[in-house]
PDB file of N, CA and C in Angstrom:
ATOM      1  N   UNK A   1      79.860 204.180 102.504  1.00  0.00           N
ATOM      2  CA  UNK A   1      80.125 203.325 103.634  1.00  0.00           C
ATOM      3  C   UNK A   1      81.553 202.807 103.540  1.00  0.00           C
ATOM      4  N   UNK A   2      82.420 202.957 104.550  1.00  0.00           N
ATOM      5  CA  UNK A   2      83.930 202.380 104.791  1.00  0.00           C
ATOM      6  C   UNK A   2      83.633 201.125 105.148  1.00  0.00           C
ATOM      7  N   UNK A   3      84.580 200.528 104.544  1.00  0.00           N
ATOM      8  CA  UNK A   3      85.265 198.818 104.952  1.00  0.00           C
ATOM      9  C   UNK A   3      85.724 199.053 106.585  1.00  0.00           C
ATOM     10  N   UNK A   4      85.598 197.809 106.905  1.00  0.00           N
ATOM     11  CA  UNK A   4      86.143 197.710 108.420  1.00  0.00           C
ATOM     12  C   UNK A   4      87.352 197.573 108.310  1.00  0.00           C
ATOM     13  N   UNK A   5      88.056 198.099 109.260  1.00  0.00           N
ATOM     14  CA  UNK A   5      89.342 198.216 109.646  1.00  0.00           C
ATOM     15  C   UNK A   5      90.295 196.939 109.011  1.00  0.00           C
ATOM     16  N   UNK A   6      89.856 196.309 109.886  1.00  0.00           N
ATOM     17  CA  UNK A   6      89.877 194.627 109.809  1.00  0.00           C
ATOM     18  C   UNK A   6      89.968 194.021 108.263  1.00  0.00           C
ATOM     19  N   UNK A   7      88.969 194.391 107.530  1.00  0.00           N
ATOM     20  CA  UNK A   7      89.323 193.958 105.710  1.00  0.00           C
ATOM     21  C   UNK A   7      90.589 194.946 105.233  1.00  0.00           C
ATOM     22  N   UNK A   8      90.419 196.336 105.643  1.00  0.00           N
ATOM     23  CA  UNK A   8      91.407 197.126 105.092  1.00  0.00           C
ATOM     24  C   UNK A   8      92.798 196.385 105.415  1.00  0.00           C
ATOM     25  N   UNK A   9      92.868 196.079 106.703  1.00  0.00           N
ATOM     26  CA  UNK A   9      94.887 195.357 107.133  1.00  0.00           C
ATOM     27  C   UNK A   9      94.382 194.298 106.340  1.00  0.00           C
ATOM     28  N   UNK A  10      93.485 193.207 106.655  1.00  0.00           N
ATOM     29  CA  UNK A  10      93.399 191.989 105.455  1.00  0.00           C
ATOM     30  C   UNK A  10      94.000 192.250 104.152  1.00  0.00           C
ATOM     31  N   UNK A  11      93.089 192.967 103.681  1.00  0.00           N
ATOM     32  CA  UNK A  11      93.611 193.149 101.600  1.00  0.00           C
ATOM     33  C   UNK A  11      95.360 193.811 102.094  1.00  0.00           C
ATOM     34  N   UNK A  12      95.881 194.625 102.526  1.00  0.00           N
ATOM     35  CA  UNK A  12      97.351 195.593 102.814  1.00  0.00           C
ATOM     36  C   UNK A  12      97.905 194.171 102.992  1.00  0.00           C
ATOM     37  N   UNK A  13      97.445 193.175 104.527  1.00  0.00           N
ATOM     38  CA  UNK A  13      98.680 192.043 104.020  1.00  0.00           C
ATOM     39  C   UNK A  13      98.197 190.546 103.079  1.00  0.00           C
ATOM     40  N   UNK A  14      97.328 190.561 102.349  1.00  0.00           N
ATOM     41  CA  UNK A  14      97.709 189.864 101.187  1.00  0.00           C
ATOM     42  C   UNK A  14      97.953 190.319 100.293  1.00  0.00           C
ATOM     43  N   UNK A  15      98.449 191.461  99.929  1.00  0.00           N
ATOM     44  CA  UNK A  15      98.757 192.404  98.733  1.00  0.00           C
ATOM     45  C   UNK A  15     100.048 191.912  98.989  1.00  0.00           C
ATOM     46  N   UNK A  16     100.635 192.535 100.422  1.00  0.00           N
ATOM     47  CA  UNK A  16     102.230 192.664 100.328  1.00  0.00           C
ATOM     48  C   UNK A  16     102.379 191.318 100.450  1.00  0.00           C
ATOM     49  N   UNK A  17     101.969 190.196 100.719  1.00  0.00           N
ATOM     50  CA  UNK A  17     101.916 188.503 100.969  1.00  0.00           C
ATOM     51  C   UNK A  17     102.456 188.361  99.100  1.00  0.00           C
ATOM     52  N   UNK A  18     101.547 188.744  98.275  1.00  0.00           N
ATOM     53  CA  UNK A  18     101.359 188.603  97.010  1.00  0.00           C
ATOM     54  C   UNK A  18     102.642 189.027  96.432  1.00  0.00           C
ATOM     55  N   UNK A  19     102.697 190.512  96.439  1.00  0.00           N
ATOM     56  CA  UNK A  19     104.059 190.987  95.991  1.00  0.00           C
ATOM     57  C   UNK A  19     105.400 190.425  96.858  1.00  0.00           C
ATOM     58  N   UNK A  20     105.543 189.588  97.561  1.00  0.00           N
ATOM     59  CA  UNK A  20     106.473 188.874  98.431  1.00  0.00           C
ATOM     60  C   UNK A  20     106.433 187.593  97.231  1.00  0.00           C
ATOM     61  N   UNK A  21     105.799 187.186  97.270  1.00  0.00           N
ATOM     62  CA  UNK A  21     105.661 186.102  96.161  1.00  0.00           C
ATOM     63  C   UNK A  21     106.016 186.206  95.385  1.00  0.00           C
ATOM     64  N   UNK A  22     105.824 187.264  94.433  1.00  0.00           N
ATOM     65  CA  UNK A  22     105.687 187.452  93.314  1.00  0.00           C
ATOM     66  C   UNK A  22     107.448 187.811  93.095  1.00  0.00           C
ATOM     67  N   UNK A  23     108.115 188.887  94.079  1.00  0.00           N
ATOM     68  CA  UNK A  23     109.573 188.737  93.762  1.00  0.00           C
ATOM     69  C   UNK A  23     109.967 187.491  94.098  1.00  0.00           C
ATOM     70  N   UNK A  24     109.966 186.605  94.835  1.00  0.00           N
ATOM     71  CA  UNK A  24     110.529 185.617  95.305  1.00  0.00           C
ATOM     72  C   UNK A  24     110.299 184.456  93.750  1.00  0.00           C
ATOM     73  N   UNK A  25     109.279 184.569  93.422  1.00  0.00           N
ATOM     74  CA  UNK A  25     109.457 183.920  91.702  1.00  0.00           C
ATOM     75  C   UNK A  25     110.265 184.697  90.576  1.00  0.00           C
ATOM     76  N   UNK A  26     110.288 185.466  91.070  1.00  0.00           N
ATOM     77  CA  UNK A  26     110.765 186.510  89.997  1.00  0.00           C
ATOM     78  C   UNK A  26     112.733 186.455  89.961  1.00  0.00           C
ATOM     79  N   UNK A  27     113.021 186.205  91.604  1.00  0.00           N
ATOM     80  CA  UNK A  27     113.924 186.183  91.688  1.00  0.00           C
ATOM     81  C   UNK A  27     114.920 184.422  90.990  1.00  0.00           C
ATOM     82  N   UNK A  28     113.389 183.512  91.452  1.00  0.00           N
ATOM     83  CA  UNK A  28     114.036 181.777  91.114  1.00  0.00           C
ATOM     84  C   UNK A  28     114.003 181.946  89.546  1.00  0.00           C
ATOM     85  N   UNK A  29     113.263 182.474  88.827  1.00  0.00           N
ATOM     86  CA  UNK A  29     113.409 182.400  87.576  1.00  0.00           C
ATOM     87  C   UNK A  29     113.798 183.490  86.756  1.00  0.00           C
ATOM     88  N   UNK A  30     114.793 184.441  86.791  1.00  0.00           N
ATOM     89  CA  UNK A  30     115.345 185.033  86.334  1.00  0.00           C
ATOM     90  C   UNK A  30     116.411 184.529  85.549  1.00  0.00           C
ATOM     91  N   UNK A  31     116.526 185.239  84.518  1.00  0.00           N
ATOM     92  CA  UNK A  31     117.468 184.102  83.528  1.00  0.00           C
ATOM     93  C   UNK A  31     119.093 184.651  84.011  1.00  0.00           C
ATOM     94  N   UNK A  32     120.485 184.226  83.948  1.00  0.00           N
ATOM     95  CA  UNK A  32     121.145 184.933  84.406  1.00  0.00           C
ATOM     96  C   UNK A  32     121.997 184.823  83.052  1.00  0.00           C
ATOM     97  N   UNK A  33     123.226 185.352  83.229  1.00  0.00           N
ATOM     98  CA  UNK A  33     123.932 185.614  81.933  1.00  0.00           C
ATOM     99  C   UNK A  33     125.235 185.938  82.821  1.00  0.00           C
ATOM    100  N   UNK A  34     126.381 185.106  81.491  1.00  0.00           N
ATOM    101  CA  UNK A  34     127.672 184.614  81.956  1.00  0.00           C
ATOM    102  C   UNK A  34     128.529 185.466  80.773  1.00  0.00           C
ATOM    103  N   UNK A  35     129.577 186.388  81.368  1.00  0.00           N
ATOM    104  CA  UNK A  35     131.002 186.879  81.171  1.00  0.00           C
ATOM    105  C   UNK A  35     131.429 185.674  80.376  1.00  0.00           C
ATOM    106  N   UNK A  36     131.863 185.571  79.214  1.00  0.00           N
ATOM    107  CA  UNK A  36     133.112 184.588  78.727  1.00  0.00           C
ATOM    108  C   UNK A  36     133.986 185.402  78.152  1.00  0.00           C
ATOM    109  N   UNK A  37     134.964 185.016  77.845  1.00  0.00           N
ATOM    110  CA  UNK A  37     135.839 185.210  76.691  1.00  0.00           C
ATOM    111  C   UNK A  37     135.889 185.367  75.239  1.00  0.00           C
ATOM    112  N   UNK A  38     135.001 184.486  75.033  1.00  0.00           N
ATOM    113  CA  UNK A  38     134.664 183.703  73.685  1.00  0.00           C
ATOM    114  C   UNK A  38     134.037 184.496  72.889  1.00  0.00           C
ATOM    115  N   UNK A  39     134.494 185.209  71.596  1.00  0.00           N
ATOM    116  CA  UNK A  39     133.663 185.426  70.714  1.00  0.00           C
ATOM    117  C   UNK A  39     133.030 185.041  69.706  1.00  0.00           C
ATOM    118  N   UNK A  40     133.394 183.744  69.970  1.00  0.00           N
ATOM    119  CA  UNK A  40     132.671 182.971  68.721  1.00  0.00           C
ATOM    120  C   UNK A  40     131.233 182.496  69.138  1.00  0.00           C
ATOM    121  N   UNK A  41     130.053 182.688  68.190  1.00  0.00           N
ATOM    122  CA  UNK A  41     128.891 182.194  68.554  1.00  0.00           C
ATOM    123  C   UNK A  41     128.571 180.802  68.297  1.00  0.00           C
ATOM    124  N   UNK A  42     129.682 180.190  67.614  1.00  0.00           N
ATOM    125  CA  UNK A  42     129.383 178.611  67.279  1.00  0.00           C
ATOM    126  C   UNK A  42     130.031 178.019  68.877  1.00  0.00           C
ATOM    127  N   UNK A  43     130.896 178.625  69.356  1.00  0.00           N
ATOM    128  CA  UNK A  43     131.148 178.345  70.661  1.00  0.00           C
ATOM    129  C   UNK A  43     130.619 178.287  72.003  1.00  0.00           C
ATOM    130  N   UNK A  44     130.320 178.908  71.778  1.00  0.00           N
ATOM    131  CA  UNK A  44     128.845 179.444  72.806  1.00  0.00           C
ATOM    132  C   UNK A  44     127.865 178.618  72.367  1.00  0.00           C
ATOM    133  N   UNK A  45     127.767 178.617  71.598  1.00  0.00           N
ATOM    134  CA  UNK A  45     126.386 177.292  71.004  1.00  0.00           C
ATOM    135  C   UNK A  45     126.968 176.069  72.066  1.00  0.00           C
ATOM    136  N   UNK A  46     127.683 175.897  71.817  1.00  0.00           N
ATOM    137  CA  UNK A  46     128.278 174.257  71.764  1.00  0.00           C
ATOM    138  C   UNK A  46     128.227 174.613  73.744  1.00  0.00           C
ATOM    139  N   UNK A  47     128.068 175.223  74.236  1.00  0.00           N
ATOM    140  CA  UNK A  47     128.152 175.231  75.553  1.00  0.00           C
ATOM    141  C   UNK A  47     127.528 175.342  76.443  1.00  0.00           C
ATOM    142  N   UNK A  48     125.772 175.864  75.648  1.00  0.00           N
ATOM    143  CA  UNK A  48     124.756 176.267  75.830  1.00  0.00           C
ATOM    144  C   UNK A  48     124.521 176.977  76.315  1.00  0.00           C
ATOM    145  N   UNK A  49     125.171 178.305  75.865  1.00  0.00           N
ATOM    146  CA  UNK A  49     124.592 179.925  75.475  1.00  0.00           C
ATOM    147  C   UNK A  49     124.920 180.412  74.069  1.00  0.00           C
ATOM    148  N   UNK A  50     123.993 181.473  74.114  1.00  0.00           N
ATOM    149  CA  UNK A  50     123.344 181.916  73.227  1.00  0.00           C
ATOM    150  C   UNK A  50     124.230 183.280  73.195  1.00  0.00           C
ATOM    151  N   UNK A  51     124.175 184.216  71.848  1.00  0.00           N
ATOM    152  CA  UNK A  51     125.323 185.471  71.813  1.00  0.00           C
ATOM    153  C   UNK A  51     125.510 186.341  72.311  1.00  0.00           C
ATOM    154  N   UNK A  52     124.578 186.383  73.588  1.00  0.00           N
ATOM    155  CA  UNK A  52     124.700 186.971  74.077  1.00  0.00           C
ATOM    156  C   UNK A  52     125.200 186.445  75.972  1.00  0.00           C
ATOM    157  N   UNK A  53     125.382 185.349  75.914  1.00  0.00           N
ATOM    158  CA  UNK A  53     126.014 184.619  77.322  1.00  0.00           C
ATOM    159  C   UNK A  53     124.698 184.291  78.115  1.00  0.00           C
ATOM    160  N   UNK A  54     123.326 184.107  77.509  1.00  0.00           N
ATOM    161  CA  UNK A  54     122.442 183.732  78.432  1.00  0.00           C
ATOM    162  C   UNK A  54     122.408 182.113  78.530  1.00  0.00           C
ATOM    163  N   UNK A  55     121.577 181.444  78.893  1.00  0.00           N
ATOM    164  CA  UNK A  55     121.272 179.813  78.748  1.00  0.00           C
ATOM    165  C   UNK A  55     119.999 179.705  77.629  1.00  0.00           C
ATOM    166  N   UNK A  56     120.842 179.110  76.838  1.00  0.00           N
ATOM    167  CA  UNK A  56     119.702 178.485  75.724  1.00  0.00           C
ATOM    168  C   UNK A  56     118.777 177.721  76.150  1.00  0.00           C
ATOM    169  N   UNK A  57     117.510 177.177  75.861  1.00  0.00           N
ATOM    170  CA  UNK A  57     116.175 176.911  76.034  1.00  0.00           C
ATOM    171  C   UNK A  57     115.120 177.265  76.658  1.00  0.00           C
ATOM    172  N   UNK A  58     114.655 176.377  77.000  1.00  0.00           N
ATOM    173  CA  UNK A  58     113.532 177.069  78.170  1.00  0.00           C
ATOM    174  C   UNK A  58     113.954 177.319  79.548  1.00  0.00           C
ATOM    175  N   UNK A  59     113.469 178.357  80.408  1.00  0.00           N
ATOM    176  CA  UNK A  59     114.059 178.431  81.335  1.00  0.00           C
ATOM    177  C   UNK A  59     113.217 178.005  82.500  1.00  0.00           C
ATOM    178  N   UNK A  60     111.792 177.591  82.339  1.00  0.00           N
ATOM    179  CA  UNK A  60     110.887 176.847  83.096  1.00  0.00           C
ATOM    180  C   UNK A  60     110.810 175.384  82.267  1.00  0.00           C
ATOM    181  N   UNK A  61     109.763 174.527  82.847  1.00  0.00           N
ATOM    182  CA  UNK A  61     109.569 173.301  82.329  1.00  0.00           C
ATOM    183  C   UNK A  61     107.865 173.761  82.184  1.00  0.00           C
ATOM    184  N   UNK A  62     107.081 172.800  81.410  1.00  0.00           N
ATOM    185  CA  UNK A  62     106.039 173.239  81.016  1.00  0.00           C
ATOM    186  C   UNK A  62     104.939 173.355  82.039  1.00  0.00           C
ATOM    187  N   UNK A  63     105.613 172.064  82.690  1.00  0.00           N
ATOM    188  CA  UNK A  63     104.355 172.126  84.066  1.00  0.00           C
ATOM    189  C   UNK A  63     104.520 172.898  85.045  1.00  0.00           C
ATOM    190  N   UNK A  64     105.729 174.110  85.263  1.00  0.00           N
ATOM    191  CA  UNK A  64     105.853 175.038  86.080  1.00  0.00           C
ATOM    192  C   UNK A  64     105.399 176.309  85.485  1.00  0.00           C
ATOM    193  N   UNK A  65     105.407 176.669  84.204  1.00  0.00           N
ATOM    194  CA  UNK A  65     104.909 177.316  83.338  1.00  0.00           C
ATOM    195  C   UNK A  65     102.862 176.964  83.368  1.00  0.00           C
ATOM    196  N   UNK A  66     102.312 176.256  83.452  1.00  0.00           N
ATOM    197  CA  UNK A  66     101.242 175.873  83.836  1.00  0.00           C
ATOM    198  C   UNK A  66     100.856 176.203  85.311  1.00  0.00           C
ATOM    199  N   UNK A  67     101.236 176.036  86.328  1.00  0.00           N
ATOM    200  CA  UNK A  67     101.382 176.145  87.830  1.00  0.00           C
ATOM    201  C   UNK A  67     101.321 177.536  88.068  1.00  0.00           C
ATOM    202  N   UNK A  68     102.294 178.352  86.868  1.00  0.00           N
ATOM    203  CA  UNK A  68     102.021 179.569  87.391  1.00  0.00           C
ATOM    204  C   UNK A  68     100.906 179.923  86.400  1.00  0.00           C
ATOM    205  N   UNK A  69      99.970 179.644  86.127  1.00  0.00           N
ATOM    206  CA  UNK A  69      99.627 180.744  84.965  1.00  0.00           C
ATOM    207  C   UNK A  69      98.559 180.612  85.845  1.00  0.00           C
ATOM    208  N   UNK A  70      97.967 179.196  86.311  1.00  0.00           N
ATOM    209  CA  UNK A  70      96.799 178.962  87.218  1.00  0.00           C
ATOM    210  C   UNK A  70      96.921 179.611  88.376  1.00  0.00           C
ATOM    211  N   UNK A  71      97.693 179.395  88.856  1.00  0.00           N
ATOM    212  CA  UNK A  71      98.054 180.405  90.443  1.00  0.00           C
ATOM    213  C   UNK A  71      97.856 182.144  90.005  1.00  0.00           C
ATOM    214  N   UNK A  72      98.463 182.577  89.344  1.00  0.00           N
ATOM    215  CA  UNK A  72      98.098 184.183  88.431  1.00  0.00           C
ATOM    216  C   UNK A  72      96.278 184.201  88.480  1.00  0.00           C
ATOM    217  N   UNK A  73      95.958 182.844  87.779  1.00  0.00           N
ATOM    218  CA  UNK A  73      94.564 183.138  87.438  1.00  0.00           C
ATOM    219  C   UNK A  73      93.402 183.212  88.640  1.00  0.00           C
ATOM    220  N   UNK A  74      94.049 182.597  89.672  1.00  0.00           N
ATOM    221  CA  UNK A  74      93.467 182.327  90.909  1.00  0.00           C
ATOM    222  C   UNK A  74      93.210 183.571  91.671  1.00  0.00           C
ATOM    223  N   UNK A  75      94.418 184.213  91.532  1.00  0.00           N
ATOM    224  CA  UNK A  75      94.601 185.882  92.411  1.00  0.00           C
ATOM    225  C   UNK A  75      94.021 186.377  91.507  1.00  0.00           C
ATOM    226  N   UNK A  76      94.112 186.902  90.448  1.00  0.00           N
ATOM    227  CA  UNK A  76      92.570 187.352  89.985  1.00  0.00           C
ATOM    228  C   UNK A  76      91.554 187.424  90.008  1.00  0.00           C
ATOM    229  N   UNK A  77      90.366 186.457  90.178  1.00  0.00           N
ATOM    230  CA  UNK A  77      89.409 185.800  90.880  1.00  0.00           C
ATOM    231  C   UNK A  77      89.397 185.569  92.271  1.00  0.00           C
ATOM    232  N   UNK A  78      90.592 185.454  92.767  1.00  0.00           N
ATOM    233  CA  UNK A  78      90.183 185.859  94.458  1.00  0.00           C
ATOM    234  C   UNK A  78      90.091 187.222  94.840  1.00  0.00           C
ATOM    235  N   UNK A  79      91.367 188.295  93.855  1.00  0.00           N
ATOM    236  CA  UNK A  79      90.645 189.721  94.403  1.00  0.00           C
ATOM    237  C   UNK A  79      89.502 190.240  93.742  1.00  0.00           C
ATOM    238  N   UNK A  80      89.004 190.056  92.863  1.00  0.00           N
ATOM    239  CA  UNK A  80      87.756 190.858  92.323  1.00  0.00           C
ATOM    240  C   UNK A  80      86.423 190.866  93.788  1.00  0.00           C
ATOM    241  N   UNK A  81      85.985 191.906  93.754  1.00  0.00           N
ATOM    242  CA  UNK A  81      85.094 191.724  94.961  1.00  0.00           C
ATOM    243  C   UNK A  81      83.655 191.945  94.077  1.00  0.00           C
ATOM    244  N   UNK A  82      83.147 191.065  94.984  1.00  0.00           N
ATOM    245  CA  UNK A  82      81.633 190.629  94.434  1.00  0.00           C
ATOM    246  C   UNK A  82      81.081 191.915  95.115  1.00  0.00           C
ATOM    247  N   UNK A  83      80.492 192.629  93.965  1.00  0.00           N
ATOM    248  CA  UNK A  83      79.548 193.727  94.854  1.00  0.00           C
ATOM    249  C   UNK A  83      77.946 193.536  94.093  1.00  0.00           C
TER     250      UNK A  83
END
């Protein structure tokens, strides 16, 4: 037995809804990394990057790191289909 039309475009646009999301986080939290001059790594310390020109620490805060893990866990449990 086929799904109705109607669920098939449903699941197609919350998939692409999802993967819209999913770059659009992907894009705010991407770590970026900076060109210097500097080869010293005690220098870069002191400026907050790391030896390779990224930003030292965390690059979320914990409660956005939480926010997403629940939201992840949610789309999981919303697509599984109860059969």
């Amino acid at each position: 037995m086929r799904h109705s039309i109607y669920i098939q475009l449903a699941t197609l646009l919350i998939k692409a809804d999802l993967k819209r999301e999913q770059n659009a986080w992907l894009r705010k939290v991407r770590r970026s990394q900076y060109e210097l001059p500097f080869h010293s790594e005690h220098l870069l310390r002191d400026i907050g990057l790391d030896s390779t020109g990224r930003p030292l620490g965390e690059s979320l805060s914990v409660t956005n790191k939480a926010e997403r893990r629940v939201t992840l866990m949610r789309r999981i449990f919303r697509t599984r289909l109860s059969t």
